[in-house]
Protein backbone atom coordinates (compact mmCIF):
# COMPACT_ATOMS: atom_id res chain seq x y z
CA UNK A 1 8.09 14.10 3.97
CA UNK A 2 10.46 16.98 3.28
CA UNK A 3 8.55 19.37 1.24
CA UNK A 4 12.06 21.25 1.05
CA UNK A 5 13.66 18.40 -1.45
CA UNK A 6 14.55 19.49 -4.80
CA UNK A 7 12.37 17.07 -6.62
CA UNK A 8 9.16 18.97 -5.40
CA UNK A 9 10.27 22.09 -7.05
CA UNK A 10 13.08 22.11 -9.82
CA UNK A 11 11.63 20.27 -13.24
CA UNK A 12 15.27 19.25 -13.40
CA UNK A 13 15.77 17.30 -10.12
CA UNK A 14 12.22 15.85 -10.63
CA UNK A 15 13.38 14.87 -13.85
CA UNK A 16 16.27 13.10 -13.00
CA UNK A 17 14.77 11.28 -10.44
CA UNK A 18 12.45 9.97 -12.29
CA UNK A 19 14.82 8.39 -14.61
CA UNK A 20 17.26 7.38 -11.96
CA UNK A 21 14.08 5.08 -11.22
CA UNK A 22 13.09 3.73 -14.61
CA UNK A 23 16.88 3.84 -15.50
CA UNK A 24 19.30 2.74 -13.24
CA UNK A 25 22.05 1.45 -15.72
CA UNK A 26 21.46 4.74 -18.37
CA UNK A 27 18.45 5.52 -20.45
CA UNK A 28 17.43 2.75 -23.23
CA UNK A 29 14.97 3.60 -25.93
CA UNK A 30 11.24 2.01 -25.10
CA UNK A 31 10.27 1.73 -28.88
CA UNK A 32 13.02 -1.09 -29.68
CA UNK A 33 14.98 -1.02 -26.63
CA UNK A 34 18.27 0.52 -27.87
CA UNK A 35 20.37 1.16 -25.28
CA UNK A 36 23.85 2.89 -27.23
CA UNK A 37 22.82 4.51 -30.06
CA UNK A 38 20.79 7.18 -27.99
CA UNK A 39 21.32 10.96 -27.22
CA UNK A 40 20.08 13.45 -25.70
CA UNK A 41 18.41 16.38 -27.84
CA UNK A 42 19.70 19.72 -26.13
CA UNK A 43 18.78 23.39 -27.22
CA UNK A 44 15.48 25.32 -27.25
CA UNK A 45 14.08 23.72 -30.19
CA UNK A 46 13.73 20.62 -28.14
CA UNK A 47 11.47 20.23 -25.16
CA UNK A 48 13.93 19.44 -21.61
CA UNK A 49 14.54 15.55 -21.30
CA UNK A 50 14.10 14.26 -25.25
CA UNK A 51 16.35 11.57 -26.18
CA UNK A 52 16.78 10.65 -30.04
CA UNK A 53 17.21 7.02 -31.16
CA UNK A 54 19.08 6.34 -34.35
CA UNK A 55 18.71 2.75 -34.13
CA UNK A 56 14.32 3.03 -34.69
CA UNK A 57 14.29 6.87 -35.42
CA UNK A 58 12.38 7.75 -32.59
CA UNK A 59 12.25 9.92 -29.80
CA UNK A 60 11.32 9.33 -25.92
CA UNK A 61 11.22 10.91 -22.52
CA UNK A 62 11.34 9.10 -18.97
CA UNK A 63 7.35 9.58 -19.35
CA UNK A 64 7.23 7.44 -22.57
CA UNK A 65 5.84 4.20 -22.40
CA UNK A 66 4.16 4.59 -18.65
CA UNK A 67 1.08 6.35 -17.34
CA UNK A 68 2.63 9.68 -16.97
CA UNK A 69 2.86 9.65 -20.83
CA UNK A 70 0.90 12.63 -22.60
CA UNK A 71 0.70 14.53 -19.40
CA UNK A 72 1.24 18.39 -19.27
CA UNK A 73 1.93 18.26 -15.18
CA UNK A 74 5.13 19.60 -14.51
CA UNK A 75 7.02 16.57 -13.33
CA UNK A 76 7.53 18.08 -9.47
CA UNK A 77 3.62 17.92 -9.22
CA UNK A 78 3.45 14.36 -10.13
CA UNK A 79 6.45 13.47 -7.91
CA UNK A 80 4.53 15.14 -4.75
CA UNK A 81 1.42 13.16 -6.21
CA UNK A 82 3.23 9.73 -6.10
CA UNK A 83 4.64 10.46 -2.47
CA UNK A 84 1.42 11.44 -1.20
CA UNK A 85 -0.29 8.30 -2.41
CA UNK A 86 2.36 5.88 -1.19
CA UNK A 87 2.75 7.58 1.93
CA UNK A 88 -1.12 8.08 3.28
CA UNK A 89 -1.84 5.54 4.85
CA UNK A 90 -5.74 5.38 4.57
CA UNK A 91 -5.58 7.09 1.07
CA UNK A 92 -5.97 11.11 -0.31
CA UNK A 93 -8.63 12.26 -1.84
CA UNK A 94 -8.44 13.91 -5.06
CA UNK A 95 -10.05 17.11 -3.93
CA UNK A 96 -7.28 17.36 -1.42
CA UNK A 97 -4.81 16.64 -4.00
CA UNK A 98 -6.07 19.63 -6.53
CA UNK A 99 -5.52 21.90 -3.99
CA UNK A 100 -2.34 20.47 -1.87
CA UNK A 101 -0.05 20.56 -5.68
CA UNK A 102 -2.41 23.33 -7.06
CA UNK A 103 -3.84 21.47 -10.38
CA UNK A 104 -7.44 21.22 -11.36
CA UNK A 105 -9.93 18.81 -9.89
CA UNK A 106 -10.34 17.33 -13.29
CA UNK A 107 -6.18 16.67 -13.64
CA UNK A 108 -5.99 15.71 -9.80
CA UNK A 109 -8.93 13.10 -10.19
CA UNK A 110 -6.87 11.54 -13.86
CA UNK A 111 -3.40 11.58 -11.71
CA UNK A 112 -5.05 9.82 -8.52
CA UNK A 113 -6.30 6.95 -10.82
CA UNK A 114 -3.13 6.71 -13.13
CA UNK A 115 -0.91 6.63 -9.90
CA UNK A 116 -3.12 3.71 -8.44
CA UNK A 117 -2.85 2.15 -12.54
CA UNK A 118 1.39 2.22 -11.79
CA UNK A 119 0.33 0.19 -7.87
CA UNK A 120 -0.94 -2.52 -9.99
CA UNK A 121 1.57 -6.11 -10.02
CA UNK A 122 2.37 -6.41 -13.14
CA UNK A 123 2.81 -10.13 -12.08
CA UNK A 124 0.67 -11.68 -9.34
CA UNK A 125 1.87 -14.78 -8.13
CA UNK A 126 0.33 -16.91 -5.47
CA UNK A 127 0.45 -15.94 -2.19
CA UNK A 128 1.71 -18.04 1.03
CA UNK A 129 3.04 -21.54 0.23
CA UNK A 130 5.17 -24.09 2.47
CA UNK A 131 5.04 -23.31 6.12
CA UNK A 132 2.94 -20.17 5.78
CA UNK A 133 -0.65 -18.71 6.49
CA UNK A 134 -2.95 -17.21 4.89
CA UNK A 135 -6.19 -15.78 6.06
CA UNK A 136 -9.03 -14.95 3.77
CA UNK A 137 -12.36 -13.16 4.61
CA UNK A 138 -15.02 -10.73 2.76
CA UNK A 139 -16.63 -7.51 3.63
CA UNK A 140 -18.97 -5.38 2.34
CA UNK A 141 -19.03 -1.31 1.36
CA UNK A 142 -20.70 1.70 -0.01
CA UNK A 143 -23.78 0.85 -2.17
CA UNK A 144 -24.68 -0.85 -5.63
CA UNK A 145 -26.62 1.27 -8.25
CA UNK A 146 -30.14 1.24 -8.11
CA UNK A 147 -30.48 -0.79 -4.62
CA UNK A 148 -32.02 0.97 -1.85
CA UNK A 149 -30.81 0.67 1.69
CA UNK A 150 -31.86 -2.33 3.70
CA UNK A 151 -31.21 -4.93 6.28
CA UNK A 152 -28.25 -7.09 5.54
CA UNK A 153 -25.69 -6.76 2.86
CA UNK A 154 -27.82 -7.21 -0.11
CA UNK A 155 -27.30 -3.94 -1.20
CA UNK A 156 -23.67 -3.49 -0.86
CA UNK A 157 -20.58 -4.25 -2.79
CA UNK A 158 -19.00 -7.45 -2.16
CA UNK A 159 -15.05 -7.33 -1.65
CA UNK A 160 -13.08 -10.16 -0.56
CA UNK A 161 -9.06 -10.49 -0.21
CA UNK A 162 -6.27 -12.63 1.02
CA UNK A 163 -3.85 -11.85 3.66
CA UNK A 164 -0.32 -13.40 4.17
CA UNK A 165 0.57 -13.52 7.50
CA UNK A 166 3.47 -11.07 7.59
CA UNK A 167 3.40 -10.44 4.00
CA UNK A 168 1.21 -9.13 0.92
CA UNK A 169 -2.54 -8.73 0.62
CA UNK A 170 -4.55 -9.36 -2.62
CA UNK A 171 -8.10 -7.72 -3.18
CA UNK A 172 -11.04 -8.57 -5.23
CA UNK A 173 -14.68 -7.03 -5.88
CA UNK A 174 -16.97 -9.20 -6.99
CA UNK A 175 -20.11 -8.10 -8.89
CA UNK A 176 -22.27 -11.04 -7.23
CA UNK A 177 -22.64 -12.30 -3.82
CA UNK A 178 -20.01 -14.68 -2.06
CA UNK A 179 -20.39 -18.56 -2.67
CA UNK A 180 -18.28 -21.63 -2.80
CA UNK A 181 -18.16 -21.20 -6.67
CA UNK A 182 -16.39 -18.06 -6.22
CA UNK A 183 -14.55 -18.88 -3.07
CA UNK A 184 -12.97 -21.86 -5.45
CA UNK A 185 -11.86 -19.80 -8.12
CA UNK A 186 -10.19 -17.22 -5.70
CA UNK A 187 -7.96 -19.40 -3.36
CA UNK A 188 -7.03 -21.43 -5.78
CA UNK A 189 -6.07 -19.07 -8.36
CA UNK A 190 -4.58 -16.50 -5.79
CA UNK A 191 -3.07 -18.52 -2.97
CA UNK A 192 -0.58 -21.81 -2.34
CA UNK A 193 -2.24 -24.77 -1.57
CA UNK A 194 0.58 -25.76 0.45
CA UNK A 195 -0.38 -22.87 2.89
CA UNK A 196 -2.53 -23.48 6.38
CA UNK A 197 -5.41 -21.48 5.56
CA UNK A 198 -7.41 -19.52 8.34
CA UNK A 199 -11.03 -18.31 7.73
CA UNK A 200 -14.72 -17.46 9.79
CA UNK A 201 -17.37 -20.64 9.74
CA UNK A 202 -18.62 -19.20 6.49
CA UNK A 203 -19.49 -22.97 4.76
CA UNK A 204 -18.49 -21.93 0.84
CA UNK A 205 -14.86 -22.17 2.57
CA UNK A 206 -15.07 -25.38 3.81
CA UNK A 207 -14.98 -27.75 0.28
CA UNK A 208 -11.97 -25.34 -1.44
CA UNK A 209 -10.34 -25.61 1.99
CA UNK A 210 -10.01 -29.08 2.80
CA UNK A 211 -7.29 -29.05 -1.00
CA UNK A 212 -4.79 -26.81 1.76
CA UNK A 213 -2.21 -28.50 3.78
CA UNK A 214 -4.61 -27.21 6.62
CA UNK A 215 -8.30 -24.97 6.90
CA UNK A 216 -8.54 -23.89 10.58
CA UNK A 217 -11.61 -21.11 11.04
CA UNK A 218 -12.96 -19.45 14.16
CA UNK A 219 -16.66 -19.28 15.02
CA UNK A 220 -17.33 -15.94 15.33
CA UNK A 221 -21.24 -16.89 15.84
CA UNK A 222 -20.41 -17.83 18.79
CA UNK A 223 -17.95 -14.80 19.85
CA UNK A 224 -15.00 -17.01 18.61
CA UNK A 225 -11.84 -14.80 17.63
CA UNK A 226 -8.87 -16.49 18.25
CA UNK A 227 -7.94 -20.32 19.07
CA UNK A 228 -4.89 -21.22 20.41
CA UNK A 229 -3.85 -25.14 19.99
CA UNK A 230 -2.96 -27.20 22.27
CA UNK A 231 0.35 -28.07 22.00
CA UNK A 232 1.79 -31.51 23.06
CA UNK A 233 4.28 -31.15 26.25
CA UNK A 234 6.26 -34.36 24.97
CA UNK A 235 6.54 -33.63 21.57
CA UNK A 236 10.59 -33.44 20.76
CA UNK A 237 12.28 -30.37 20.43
CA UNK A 238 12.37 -28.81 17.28
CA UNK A 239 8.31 -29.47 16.26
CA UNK A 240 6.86 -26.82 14.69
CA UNK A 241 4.45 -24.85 17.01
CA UNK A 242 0.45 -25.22 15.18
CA UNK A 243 -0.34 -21.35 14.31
CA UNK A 244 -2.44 -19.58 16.63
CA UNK A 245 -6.04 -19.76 14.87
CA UNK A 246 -7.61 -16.35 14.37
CA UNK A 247 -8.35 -13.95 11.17
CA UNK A 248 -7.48 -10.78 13.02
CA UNK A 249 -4.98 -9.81 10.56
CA UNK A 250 -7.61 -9.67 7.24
CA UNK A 251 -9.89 -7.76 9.79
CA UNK A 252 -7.22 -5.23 10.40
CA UNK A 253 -6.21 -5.10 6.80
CA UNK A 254 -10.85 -4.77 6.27
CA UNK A 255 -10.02 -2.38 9.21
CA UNK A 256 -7.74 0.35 6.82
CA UNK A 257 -9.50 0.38 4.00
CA UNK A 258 -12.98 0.50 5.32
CA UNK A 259 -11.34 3.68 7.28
CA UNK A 260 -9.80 5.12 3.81
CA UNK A 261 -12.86 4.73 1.80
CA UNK A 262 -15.50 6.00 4.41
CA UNK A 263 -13.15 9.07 5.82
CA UNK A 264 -10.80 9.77 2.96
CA UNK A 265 -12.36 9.01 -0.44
CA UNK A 266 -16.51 8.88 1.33
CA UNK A 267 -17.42 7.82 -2.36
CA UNK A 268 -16.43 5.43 -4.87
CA UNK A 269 -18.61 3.56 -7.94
CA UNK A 270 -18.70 0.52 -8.79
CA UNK A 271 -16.62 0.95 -12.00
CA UNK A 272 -13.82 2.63 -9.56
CA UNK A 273 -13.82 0.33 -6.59
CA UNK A 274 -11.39 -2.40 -8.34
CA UNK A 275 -8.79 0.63 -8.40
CA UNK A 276 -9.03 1.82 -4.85
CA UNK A 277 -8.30 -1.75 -3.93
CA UNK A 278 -5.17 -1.55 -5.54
CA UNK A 279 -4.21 1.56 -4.08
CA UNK A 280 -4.76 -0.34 -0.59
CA UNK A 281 -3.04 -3.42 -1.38
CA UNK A 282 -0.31 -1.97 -2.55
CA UNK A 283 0.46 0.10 0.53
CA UNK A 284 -0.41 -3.00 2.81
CA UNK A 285 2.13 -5.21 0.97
CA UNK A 286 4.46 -2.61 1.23
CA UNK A 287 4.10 -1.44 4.58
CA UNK A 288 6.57 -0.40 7.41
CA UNK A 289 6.18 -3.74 9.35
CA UNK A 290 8.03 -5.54 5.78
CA UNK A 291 10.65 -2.92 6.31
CA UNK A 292 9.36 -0.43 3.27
CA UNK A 293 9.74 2.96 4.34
CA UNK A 294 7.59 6.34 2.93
CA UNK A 295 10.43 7.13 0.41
CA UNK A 296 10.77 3.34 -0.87
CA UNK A 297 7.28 3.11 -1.41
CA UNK A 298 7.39 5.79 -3.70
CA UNK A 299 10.29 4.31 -5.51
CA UNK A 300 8.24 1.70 -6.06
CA UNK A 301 5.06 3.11 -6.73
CA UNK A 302 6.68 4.99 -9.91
CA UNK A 303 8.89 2.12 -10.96
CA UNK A 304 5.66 0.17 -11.67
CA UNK A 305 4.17 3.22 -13.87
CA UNK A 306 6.47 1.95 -16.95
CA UNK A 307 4.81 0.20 -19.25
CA UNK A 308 1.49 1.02 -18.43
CA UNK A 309 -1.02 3.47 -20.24
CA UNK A 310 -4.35 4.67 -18.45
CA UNK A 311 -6.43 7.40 -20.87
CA UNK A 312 -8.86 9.64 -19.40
CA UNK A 313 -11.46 7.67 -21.28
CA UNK A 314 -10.26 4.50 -20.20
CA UNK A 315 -10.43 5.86 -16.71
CA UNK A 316 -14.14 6.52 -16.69
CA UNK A 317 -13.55 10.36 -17.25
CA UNK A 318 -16.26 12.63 -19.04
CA UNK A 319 -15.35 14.73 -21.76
């Protein structure tokens, strides 16, 4: 990251490339969508980026309508915010935030959520399909309210998520334990059925998995990790190769995030957890291997903050 670039340090640049973002073609007006009869209010009387409609009577800025609305950051702070989050890799704390951009704890902790509210799809469709795999698994972190520490994972918080095989992840924390009621209501709502699906022995994956073109799973009870299958000599050229038969790529995805939330963020409540996931996901869907790079990440990461509103109440803040 070049801390040198404008955008980190003139309210102008920052300014305009924020709305290069939300507004490639020119500025429109996000109370009724006016795109011609618009101008820009100039002077002192007027704070720096207001644009008047005359079609609804209103007036907006590039924060209007997204979850940097309302905010009194200077828009280089929030730029460094949203290239810090896209570009850390196992996540930055909010502590290390406040004092990295030089804002309060308080206003660090509300920008760290409302960046991970502009990671959020705004549209989640299903995940694999026709000739792809997806692997599926669960894991368990940190520690429910109230439950004291014991054998097992009892007392944890159940997460579970779906990996495409060379493309995006999805995450979910459930409040209760893992069963095939739940396992159900996850693939099928989250992933193709037309995908070959890859999990562990776990048996609330074996009903919802025989409705896939294909359930392989490994048998890790038995320190299985990866199958390869056999493959028929005389088959003629041009078959399809089966997929090699492991879940090593959910594990490594487990593998990030368990490191993030343990090193980086050490804490998170339950009412919290749901967001951190997204912050993960995101970057994971996004990441290097798919050809996403630090700076479009970030592109990305603030074109999703229009149309979305976090308050600090919303947020779980206290007055």
């Amino acid at each position: 990251m070049n801390l040198n670039d404008p955008i980190f340090h003139d309210e102008t640049k920052a300014r305009t490339y924020f709305e290069a973002i939300r507004w490639p073609n020119g500025p429109f007006c996000p109370h009724c969508g006016e795109t011609e009869k618009i101008y820009r209010l100039e002077g002192k009387s007027h704070r720096p980026g207001l644009i008047h409609c005359n079609s609804c009577n209103g007036s907006f800025t590039v924060t209007t309508g997204g979850v940097m609305e309302s905010s009194h950051i200077p828009l280089t702070k929030w730029a460094l915010g949203f290239r810090l989050y896209a570009a850390s890799k196992k996540g930055f704390s909010a502590h290390q935030l406040h004092r990295q951009i030089g804002i309060t704890y308080k206003s660090a902790w509300f920008m760290a959520h409302r960046i991970r509210e502009a990671m959020a799809p705004t549209k989640r469709g299903p995940i694999g399909g026709k000739n792809k795999i997806v692997e599926t698994d669960e894991t368990y972190i940190g520690r429910k309210e109230g439950r004291a520490k014991k054998q097992g994972f009892g007392h944890k918080h159940t997460v579970v998520a779906l990996v495409e095989r060379g493309g995006p992840m999805v995450s979910f924390h459930l409040k209760d334990n893992m069963d095939r009621k739940a396992a159900r209501e996850i693939l099928f709502r989250n992933a193709d059925l037309n995908s070959d699906l890859m999990t562990d022995e776990a048996p609330y994956y074996k009903k919802p998995g025989d409705h896939f073109k294909s359930h392989e799973f490994v048998t890790h009870s038995t320190g299985e990790y990866v199958r390869y299958p056999k493959i028929d000599k005389d088959a003629p050229e041009g078959t399809p190769v089966p997929p090699v038969i492991h879940t090593n790529t959910i594990e490594g995805a487990f593998s990030i995030f368990k490191r993030g939330m343990v090193g980086v963020y050490q804490h998170c409540g339950e009412q919290h957890l749901h967001r951190y996931l997204t912050e993960f996901d995101f970057r994971y869907s996004n990441r290097s291997k798919l050809g996403v790079d630090d700076t479009e990440r970030t592109q990305r990461a603030v074109k999703g903050a229009t149309g979305k509103r976090l308050t600090y109440h919303q947020a779980g803040g206290q007055a």
